[in-house]
PDB file of N, CA and C in Angstrom:
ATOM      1  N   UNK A   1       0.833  -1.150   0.000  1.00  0.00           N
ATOM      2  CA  UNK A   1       0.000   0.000   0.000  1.00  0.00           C
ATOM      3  C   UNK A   1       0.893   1.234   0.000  1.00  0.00           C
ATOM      4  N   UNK A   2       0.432   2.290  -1.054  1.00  0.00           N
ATOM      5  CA  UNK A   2       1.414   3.264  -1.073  1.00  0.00           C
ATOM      6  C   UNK A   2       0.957   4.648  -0.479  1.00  0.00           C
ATOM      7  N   UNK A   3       1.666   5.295   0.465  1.00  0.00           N
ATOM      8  CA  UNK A   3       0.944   6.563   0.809  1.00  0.00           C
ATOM      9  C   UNK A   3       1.356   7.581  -0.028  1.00  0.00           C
ATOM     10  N   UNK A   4       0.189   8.506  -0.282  1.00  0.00           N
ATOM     11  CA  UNK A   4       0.391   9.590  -1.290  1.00  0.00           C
ATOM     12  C   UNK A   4       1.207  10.892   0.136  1.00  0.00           C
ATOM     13  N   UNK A   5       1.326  11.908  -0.477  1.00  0.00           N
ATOM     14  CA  UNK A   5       1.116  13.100   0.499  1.00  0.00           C
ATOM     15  C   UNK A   5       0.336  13.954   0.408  1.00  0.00           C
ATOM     16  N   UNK A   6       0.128  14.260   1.374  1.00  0.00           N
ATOM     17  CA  UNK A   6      -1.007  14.724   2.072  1.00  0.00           C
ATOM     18  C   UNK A   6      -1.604  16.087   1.389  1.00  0.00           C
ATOM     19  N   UNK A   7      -2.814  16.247   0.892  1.00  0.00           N
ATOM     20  CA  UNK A   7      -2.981  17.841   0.497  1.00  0.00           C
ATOM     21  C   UNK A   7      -3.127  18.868   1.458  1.00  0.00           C
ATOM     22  N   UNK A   8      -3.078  18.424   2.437  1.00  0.00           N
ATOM     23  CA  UNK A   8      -2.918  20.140   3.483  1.00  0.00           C
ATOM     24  C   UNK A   8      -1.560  20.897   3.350  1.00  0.00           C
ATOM     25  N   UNK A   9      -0.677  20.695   3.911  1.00  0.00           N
ATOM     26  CA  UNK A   9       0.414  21.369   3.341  1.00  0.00           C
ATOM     27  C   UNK A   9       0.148  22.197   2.213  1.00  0.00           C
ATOM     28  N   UNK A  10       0.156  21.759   0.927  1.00  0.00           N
ATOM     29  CA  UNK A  10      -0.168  22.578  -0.312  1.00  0.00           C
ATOM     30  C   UNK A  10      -1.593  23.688   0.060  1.00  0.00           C
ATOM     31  N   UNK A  11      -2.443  23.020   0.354  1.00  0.00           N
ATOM     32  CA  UNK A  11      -3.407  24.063   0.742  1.00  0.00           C
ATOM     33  C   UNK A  11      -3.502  24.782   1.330  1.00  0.00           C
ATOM     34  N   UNK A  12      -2.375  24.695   2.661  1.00  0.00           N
ATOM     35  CA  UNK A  12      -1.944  25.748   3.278  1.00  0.00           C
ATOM     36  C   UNK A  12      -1.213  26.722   2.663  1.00  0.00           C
ATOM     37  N   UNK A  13      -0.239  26.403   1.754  1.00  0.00           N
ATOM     38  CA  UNK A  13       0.579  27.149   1.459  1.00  0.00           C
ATOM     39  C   UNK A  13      -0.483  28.079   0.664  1.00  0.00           C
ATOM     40  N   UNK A  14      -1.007  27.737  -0.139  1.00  0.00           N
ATOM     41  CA  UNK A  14      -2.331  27.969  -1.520  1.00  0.00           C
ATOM     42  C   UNK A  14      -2.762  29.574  -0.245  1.00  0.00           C
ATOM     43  N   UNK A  15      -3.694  29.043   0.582  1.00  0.00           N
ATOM     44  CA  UNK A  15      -4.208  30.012   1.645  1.00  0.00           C
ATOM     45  C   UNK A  15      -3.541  30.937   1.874  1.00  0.00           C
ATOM     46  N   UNK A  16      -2.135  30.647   2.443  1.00  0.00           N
ATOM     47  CA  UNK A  16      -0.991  31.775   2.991  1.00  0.00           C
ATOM     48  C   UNK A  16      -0.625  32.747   1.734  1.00  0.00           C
ATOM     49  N   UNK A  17      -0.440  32.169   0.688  1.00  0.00           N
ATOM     50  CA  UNK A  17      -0.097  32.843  -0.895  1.00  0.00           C
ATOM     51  C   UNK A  17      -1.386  34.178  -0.661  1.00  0.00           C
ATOM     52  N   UNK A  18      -2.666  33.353  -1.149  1.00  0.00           N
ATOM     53  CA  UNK A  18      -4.037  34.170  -1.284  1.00  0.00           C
ATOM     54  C   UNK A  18      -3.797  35.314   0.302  1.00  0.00           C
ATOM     55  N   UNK A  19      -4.021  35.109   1.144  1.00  0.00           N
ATOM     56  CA  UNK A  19      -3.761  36.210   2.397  1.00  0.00           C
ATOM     57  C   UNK A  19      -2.416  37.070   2.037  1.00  0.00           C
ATOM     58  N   UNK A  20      -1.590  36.908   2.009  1.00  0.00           N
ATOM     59  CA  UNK A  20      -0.405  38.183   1.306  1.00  0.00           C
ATOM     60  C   UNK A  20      -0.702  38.892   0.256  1.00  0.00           C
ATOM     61  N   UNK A  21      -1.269  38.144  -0.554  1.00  0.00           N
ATOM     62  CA  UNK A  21      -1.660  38.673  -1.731  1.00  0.00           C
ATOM     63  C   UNK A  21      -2.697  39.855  -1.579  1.00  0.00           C
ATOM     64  N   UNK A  22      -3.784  39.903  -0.966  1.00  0.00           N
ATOM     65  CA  UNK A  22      -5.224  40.473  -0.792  1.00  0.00           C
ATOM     66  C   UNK A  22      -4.556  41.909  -0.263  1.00  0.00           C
ATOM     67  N   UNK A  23      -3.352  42.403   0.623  1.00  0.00           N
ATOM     68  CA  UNK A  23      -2.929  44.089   1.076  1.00  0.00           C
ATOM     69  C   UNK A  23      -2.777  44.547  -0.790  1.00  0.00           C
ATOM     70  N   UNK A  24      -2.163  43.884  -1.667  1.00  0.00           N
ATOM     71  CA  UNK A  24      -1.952  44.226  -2.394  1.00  0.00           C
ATOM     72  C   UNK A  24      -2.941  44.547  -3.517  1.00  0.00           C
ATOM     73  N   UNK A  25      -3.782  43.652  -3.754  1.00  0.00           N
ATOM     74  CA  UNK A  25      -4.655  43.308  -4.296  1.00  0.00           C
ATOM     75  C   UNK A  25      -5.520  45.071  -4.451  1.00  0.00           C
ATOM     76  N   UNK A  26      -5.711  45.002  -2.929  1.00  0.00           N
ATOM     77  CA  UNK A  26      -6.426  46.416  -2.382  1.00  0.00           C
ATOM     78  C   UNK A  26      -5.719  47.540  -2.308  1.00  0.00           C
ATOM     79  N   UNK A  27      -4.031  47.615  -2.192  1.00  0.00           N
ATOM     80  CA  UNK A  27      -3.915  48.930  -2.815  1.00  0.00           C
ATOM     81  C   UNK A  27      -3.865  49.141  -4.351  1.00  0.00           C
ATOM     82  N   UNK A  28      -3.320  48.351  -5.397  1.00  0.00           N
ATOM     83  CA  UNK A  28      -3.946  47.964  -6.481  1.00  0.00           C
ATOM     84  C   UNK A  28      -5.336  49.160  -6.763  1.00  0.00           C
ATOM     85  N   UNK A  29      -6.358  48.825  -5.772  1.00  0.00           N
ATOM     86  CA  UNK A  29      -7.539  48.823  -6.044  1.00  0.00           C
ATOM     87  C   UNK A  29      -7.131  50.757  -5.675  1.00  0.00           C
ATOM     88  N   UNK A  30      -6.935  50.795  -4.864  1.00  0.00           N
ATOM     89  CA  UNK A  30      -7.037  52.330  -3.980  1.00  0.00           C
ATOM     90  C   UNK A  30      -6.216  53.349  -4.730  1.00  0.00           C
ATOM     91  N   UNK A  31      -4.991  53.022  -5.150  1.00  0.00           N
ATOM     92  CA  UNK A  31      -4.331  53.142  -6.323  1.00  0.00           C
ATOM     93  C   UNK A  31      -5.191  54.166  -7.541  1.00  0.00           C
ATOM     94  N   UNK A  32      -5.707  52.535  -8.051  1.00  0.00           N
ATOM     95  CA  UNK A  32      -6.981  53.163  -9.497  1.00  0.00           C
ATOM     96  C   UNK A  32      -7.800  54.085  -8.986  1.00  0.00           C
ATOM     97  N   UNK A  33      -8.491  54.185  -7.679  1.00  0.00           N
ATOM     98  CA  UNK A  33      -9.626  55.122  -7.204  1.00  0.00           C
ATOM     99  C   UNK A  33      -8.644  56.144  -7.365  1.00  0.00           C
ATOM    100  N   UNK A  34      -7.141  56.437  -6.725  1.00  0.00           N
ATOM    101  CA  UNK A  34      -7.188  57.584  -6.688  1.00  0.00           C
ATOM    102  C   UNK A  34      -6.517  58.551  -7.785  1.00  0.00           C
ATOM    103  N   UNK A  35      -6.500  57.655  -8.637  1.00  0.00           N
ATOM    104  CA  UNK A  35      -5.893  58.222  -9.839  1.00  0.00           C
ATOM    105  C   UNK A  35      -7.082  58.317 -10.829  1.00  0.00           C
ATOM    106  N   UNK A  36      -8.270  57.982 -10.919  1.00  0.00           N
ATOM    107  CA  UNK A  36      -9.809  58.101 -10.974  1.00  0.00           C
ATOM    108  C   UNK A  36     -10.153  59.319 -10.874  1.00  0.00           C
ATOM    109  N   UNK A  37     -10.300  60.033  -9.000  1.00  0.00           N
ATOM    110  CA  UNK A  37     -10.343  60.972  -8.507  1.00  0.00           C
ATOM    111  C   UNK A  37      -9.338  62.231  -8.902  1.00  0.00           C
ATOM    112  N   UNK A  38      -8.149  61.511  -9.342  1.00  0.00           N
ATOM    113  CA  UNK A  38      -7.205  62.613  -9.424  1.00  0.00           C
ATOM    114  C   UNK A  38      -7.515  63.139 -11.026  1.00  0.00           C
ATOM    115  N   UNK A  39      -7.884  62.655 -11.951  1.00  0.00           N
ATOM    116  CA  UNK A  39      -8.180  62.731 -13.170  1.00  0.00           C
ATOM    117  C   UNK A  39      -9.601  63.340 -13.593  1.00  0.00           C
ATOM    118  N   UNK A  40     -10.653  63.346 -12.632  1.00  0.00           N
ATOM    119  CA  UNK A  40     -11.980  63.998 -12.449  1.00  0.00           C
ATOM    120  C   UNK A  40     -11.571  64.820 -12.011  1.00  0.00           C
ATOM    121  N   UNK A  41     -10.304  65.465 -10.785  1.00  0.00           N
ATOM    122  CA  UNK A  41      -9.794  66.637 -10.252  1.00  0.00           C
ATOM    123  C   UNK A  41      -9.296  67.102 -11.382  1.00  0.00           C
ATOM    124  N   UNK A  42      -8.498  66.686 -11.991  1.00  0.00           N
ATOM    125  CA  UNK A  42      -8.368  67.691 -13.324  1.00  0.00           C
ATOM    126  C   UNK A  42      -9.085  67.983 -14.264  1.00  0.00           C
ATOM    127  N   UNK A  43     -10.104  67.431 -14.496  1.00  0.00           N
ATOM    128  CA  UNK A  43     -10.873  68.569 -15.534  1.00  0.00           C
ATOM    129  C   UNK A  43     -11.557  69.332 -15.014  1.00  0.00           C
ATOM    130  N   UNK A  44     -11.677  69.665 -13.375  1.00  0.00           N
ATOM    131  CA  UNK A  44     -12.127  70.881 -12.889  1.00  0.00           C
ATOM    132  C   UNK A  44     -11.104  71.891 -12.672  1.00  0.00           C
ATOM    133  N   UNK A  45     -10.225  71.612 -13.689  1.00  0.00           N
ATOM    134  CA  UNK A  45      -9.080  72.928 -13.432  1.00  0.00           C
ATOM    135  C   UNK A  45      -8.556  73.339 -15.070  1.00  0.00           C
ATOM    136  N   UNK A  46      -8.041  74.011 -15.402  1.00  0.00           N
ATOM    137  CA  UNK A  46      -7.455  74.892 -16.496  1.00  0.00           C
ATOM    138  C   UNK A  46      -6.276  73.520 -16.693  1.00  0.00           C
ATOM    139  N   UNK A  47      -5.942  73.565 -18.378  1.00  0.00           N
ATOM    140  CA  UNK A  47      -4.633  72.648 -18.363  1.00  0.00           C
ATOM    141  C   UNK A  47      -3.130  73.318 -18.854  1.00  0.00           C
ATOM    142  N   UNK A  48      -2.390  72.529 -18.885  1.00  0.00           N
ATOM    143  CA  UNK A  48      -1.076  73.745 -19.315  1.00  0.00           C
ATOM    144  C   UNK A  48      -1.442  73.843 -20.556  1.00  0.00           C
ATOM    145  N   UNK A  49      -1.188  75.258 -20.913  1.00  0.00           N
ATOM    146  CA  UNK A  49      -1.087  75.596 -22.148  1.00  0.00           C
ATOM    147  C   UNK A  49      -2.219  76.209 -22.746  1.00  0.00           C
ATOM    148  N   UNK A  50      -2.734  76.405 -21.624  1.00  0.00           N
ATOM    149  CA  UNK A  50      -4.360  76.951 -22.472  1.00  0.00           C
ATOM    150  C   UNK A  50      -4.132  78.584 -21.842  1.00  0.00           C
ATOM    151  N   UNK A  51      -4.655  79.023 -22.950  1.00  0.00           N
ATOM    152  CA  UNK A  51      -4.131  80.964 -22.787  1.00  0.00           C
ATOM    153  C   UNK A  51      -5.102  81.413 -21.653  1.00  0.00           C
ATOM    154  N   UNK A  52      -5.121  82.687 -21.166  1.00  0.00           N
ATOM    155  CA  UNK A  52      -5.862  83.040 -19.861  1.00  0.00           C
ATOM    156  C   UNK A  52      -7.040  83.829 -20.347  1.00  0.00           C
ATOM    157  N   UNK A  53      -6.984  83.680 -21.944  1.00  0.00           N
ATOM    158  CA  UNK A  53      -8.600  83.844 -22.183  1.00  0.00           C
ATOM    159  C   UNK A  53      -9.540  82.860 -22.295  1.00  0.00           C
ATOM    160  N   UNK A  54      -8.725  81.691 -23.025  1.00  0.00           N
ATOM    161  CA  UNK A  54      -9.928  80.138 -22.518  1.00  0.00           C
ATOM    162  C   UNK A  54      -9.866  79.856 -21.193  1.00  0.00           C
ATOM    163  N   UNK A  55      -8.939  80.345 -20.357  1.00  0.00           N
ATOM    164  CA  UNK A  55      -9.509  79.818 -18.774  1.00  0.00           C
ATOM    165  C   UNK A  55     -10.167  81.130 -18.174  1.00  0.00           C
ATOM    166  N   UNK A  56     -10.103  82.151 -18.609  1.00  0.00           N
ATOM    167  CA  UNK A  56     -11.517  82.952 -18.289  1.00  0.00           C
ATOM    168  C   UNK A  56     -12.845  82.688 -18.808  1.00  0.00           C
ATOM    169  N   UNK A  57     -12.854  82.555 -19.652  1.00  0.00           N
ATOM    170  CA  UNK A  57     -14.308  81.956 -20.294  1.00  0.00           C
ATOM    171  C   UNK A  57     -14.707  80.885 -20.284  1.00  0.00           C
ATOM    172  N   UNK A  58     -13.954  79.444 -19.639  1.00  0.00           N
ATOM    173  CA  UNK A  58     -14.166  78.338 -18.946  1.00  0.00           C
ATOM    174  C   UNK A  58     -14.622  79.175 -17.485  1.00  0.00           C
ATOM    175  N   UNK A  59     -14.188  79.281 -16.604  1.00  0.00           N
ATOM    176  CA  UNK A  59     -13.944  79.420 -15.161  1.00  0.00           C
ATOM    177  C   UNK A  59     -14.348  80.565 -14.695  1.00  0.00           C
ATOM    178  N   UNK A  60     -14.537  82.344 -15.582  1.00  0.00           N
ATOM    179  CA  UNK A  60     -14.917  83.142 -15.266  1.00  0.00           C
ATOM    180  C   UNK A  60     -14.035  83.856 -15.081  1.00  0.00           C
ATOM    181  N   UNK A  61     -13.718  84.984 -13.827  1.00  0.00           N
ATOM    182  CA  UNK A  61     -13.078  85.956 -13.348  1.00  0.00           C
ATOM    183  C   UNK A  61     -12.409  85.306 -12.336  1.00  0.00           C
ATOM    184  N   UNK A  62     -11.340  85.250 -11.887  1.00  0.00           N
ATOM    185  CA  UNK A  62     -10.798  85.097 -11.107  1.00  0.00           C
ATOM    186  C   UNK A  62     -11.102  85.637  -9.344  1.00  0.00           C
ATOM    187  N   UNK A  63     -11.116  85.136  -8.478  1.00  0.00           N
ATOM    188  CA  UNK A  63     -11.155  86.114  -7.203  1.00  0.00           C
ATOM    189  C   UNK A  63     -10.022  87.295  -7.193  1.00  0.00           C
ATOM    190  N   UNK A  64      -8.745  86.846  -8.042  1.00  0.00           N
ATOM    191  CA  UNK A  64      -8.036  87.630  -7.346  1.00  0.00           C
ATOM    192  C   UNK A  64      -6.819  87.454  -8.606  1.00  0.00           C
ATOM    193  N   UNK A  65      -6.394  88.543  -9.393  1.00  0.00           N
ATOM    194  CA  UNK A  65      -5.451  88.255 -10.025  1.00  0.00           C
ATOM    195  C   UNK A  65      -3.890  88.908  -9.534  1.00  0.00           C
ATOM    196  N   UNK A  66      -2.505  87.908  -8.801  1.00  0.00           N
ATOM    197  CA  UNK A  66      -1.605  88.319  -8.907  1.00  0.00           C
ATOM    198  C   UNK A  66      -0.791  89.063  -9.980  1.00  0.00           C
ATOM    199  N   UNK A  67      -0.152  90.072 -10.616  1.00  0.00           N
ATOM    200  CA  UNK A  67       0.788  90.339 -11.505  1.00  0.00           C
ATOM    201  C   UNK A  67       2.400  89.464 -11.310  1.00  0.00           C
ATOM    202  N   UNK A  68       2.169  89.512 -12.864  1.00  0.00           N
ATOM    203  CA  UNK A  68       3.471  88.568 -13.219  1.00  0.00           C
ATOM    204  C   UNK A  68       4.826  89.138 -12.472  1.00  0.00           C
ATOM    205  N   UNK A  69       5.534  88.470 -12.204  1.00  0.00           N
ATOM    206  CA  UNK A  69       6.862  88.975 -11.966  1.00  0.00           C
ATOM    207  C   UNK A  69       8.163  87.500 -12.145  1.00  0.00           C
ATOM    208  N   UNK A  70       9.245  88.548 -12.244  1.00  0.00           N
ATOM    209  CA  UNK A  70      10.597  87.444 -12.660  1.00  0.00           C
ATOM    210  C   UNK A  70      10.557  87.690 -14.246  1.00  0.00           C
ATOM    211  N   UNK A  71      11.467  86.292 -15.327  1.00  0.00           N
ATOM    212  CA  UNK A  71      11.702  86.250 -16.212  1.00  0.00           C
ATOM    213  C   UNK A  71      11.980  84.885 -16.255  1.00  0.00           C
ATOM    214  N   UNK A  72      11.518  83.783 -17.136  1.00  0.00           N
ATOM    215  CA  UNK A  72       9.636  84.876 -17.569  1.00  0.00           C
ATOM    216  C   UNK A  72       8.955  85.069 -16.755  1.00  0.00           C
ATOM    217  N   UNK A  73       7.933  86.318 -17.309  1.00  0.00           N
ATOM    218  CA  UNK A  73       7.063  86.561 -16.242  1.00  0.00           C
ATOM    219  C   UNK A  73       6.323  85.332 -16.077  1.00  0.00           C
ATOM    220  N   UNK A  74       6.024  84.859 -14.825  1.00  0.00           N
ATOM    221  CA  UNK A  74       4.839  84.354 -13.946  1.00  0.00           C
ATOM    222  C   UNK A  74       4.011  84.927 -12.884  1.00  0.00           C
ATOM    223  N   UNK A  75       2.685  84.798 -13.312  1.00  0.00           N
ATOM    224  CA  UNK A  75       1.390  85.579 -12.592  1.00  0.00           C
ATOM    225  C   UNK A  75       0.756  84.047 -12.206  1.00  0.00           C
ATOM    226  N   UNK A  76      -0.379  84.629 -11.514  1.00  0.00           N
ATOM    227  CA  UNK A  76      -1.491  83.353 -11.016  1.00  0.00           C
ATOM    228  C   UNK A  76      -2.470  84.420 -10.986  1.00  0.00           C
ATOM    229  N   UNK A  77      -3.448  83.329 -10.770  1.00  0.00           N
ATOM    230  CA  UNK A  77      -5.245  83.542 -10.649  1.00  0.00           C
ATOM    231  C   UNK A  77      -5.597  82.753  -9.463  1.00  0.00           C
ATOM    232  N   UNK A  78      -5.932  83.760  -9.025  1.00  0.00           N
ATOM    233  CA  UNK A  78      -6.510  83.090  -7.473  1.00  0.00           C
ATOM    234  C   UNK A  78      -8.225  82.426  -7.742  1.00  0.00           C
ATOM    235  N   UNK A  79      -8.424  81.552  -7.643  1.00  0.00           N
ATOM    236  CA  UNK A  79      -9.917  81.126  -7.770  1.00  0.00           C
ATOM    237  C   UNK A  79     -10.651  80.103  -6.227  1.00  0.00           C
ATOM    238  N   UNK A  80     -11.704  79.789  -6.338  1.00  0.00           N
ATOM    239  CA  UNK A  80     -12.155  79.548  -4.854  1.00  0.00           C
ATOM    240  C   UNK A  80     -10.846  77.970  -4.667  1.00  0.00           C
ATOM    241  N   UNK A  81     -11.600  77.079  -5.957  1.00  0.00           N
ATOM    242  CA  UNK A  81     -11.072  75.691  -5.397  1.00  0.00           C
ATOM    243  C   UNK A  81      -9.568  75.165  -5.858  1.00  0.00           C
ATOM    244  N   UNK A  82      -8.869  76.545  -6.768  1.00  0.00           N
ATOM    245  CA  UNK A  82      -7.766  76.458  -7.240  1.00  0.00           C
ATOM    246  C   UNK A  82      -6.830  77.690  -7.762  1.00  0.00           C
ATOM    247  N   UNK A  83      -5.610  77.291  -7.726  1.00  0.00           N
ATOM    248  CA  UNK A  83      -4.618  78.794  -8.076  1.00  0.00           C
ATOM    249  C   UNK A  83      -4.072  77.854  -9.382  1.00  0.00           C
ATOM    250  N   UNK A  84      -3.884  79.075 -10.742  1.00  0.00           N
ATOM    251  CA  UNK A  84      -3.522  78.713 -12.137  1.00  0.00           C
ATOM    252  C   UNK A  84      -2.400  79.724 -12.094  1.00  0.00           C
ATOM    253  N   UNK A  85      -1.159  78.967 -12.451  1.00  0.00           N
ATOM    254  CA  UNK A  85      -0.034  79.977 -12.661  1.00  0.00           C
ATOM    255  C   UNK A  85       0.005  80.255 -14.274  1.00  0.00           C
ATOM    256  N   UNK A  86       0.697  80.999 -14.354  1.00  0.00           N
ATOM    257  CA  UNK A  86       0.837  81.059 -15.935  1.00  0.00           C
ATOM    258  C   UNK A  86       2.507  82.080 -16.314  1.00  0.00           C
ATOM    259  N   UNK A  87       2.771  81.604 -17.742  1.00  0.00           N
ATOM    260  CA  UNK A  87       3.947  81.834 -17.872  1.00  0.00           C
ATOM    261  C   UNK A  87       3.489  82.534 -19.490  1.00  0.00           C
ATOM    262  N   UNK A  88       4.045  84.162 -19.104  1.00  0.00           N
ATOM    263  CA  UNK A  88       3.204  84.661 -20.094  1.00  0.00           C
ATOM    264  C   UNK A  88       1.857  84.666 -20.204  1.00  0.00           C
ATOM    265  N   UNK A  89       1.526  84.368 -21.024  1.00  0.00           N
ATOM    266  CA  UNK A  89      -0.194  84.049 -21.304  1.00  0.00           C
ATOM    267  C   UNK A  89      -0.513  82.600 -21.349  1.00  0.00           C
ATOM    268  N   UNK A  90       0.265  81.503 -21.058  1.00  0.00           N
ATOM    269  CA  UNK A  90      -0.183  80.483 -21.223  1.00  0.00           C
ATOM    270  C   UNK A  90      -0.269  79.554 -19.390  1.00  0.00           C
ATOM    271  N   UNK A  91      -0.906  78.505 -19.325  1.00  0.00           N
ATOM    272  CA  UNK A  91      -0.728  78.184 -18.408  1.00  0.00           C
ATOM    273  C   UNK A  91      -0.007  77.415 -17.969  1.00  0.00           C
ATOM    274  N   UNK A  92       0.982  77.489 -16.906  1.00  0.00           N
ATOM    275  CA  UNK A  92       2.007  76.573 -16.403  1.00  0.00           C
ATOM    276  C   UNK A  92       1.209  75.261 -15.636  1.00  0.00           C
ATOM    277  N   UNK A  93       0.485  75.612 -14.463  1.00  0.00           N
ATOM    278  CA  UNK A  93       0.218  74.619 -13.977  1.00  0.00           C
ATOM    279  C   UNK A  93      -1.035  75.523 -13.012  1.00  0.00           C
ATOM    280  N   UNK A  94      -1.827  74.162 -12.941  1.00  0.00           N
ATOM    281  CA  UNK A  94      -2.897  74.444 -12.110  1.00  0.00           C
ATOM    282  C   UNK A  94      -3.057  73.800 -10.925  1.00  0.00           C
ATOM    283  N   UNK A  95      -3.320  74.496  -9.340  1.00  0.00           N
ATOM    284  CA  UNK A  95      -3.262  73.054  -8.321  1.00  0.00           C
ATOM    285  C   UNK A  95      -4.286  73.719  -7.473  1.00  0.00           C
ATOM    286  N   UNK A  96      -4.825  72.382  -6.811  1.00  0.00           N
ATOM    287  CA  UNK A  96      -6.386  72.585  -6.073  1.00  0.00           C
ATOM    288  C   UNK A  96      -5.620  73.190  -4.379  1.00  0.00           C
ATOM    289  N   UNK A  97      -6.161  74.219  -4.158  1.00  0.00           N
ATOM    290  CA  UNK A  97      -6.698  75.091  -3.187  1.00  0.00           C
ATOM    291  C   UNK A  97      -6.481  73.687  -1.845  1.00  0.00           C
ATOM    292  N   UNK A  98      -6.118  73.891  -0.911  1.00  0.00           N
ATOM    293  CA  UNK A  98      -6.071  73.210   0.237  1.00  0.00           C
ATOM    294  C   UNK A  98      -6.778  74.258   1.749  1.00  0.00           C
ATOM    295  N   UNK A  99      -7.144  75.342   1.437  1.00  0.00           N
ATOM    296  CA  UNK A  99      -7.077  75.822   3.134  1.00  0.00           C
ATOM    297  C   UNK A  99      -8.198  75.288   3.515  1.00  0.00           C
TER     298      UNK A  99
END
């Protein structure tokens, strides 16, 4: 009579694999949400390169316009949920408001 070996071992291991796996699995997951979120956050903002007359007539008036200074000039637009810098007339970068 021949003994096989045993399937627990393997199934344990199988189990222990699947449990390590699952932290990952889920940032994976949290990951995509927030690069999801971060990508819906940007089309509520101006993109580089768009002149400060399409992001006035997207977005309106600004609360508050800084004047440019340095070389090149860089100015910003103060707005409620975000500040748009710009270089010249175009836009450098846009970032969401934290206070």
């Amino acid at each position: 009579m021949s003994q096989g070996v045993s399937p627990r071992p393997f199934l344990a291991l199988a189990a222990a694999l699947l449990l390590a796996a699952a932290p990952a699995l889920h940032a994976d997951r949290l990951l995509i949400e927030s690069v999801e979120a971060a990508e819906a956050s940007a089309d509520a903002r101006p993109r580089h390169g768009q002149s400060m007359d399409q992001v006035r007539h997207r977005f309106g008036d600004p609360d508050e316009e800084v004047p440019a200074v340095g070389e090149p000039p860089i100015s910003r637009w103060e707005y409620s949920d975000f500040t748009v810098y710009f270089e010249h007339d175009r836009v450098l970068r846009a970032v969401t408001r934290r206070d």
